[in-house]
Protein backbone atom coordinates (compact mmCIF):
# COMPACT_ATOMS: atom_id res chain seq x y z
CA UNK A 1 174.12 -100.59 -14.86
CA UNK A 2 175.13 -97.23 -15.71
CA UNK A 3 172.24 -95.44 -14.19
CA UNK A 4 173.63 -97.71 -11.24
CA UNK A 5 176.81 -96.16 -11.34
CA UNK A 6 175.51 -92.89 -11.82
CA UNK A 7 173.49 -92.86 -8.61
CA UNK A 8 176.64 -94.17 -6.61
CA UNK A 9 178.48 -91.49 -7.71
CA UNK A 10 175.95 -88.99 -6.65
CA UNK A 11 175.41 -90.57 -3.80
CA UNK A 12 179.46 -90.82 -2.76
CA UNK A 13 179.67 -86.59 -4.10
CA UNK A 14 176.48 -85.74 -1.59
CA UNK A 15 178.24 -87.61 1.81
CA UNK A 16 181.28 -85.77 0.48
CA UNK A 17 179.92 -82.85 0.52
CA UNK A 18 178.24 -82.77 3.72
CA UNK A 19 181.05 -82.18 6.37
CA UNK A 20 180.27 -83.84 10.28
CA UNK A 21 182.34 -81.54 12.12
CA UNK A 22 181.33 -77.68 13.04
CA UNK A 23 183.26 -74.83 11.88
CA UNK A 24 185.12 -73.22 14.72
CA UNK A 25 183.99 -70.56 16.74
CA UNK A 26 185.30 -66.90 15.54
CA UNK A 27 187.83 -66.10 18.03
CA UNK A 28 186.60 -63.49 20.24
CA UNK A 29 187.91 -59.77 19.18
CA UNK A 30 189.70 -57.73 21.31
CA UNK A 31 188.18 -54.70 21.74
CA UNK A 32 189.36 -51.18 22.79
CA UNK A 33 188.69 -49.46 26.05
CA UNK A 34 186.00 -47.07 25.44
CA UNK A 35 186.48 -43.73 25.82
CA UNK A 36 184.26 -40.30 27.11
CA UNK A 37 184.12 -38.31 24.49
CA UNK A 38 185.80 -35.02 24.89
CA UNK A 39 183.35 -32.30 26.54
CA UNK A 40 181.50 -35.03 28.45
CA UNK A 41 180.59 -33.81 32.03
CA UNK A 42 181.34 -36.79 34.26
CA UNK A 43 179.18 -37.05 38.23
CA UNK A 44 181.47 -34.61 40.40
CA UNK A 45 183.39 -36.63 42.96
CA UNK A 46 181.53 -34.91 46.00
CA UNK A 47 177.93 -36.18 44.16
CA UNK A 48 176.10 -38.29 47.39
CA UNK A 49 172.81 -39.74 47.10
CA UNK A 50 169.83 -38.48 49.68
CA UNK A 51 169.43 -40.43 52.80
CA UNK A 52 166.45 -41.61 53.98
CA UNK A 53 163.55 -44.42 53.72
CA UNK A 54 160.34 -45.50 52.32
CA UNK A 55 158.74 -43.72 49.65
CA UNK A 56 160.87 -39.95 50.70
CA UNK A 57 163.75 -41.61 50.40
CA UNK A 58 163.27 -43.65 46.90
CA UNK A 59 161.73 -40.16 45.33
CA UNK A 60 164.87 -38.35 46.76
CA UNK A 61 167.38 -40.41 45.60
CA UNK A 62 165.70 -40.36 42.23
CA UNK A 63 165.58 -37.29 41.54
CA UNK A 64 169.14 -36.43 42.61
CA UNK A 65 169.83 -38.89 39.92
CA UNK A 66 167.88 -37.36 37.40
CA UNK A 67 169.17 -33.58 38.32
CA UNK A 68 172.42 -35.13 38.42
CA UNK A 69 172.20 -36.93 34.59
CA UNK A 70 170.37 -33.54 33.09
CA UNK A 71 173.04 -31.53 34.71
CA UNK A 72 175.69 -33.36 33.05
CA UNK A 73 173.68 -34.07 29.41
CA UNK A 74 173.26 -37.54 30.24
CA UNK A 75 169.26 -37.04 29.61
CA UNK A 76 167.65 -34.34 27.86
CA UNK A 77 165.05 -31.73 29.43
CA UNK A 78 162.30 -33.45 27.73
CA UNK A 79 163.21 -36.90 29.39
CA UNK A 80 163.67 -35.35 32.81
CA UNK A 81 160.37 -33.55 32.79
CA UNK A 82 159.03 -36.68 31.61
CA UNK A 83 160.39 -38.51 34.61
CA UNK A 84 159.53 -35.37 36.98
CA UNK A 85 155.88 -35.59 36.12
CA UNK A 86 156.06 -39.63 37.33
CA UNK A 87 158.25 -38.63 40.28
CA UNK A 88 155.11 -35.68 41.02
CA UNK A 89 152.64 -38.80 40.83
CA UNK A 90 154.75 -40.91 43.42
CA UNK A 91 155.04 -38.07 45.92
CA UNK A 92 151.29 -37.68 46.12
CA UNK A 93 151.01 -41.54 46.75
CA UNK A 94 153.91 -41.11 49.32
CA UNK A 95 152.14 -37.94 51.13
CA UNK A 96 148.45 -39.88 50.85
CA UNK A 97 150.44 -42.82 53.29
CA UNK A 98 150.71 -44.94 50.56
CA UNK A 99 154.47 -45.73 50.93
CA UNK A 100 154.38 -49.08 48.89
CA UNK A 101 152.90 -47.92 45.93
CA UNK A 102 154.80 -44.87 46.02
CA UNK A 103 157.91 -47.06 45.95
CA UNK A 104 156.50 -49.10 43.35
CA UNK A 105 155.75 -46.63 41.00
CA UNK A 106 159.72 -45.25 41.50
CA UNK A 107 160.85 -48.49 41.01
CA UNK A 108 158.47 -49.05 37.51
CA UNK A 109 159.58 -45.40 36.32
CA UNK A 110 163.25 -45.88 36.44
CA UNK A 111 162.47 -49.72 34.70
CA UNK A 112 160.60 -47.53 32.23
CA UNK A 113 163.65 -45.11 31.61
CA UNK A 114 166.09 -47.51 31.73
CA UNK A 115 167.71 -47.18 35.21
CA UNK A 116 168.70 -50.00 37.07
């Protein structure tokens, strides 16, 4: 009888223990506006992309982008000679007539780097 007991107490401490509802979310945190640091070059408000289609176009805008972001620290010289050497590759697929893959490769180098 007592090892009964013993086990029903066990048992009624265990269920006790276990709770059926979820703990509540955390509350979401406000957080603070973020800020440029100071001596961060912003894009100028004159900046306009190149005009233009196909492959010309994609290569042009690009690399206005690029000259843009290493003009204003936003990639390093390493990085932008990186992407220049891929940009080099697509404009001798664009000037071979191969417009697609030119456009292609633009679109899988600025995936690669992180560009939208």
């Amino acid at each position: 009888m007592r090892r009964l007991c013993l086990i029903a107490v066990s048992l009624l401490a265990l269920t006790a223990c276990q709770s059926t509802s979820e703990a509540p979310a955390p509350a979401p945190q406000a957080t603070a506006p973020k800020q440029e640091p100071r001596g961060v070059t912003i894009t100028p408000a004159g900046f306009r992309l190149p005009e233009g289609g196909g492959c010309q176009g994609d290569i042009a805008r690009f690399r206005a982008i690029q000259a843009n972001d290493l003009e204003t620290g936003h990639v390093t010289r390493m990085v932008y000679d990186q992407i220049e050497a891929e940009m080099k590759r697509a404009d001798s697929m664009c000037a071979a007539g191969q417009s697609g893959p030119a456009s292609a490769h633009v679109r899988a180098t600025k995936s690669r780097f992180g560009y939208p």
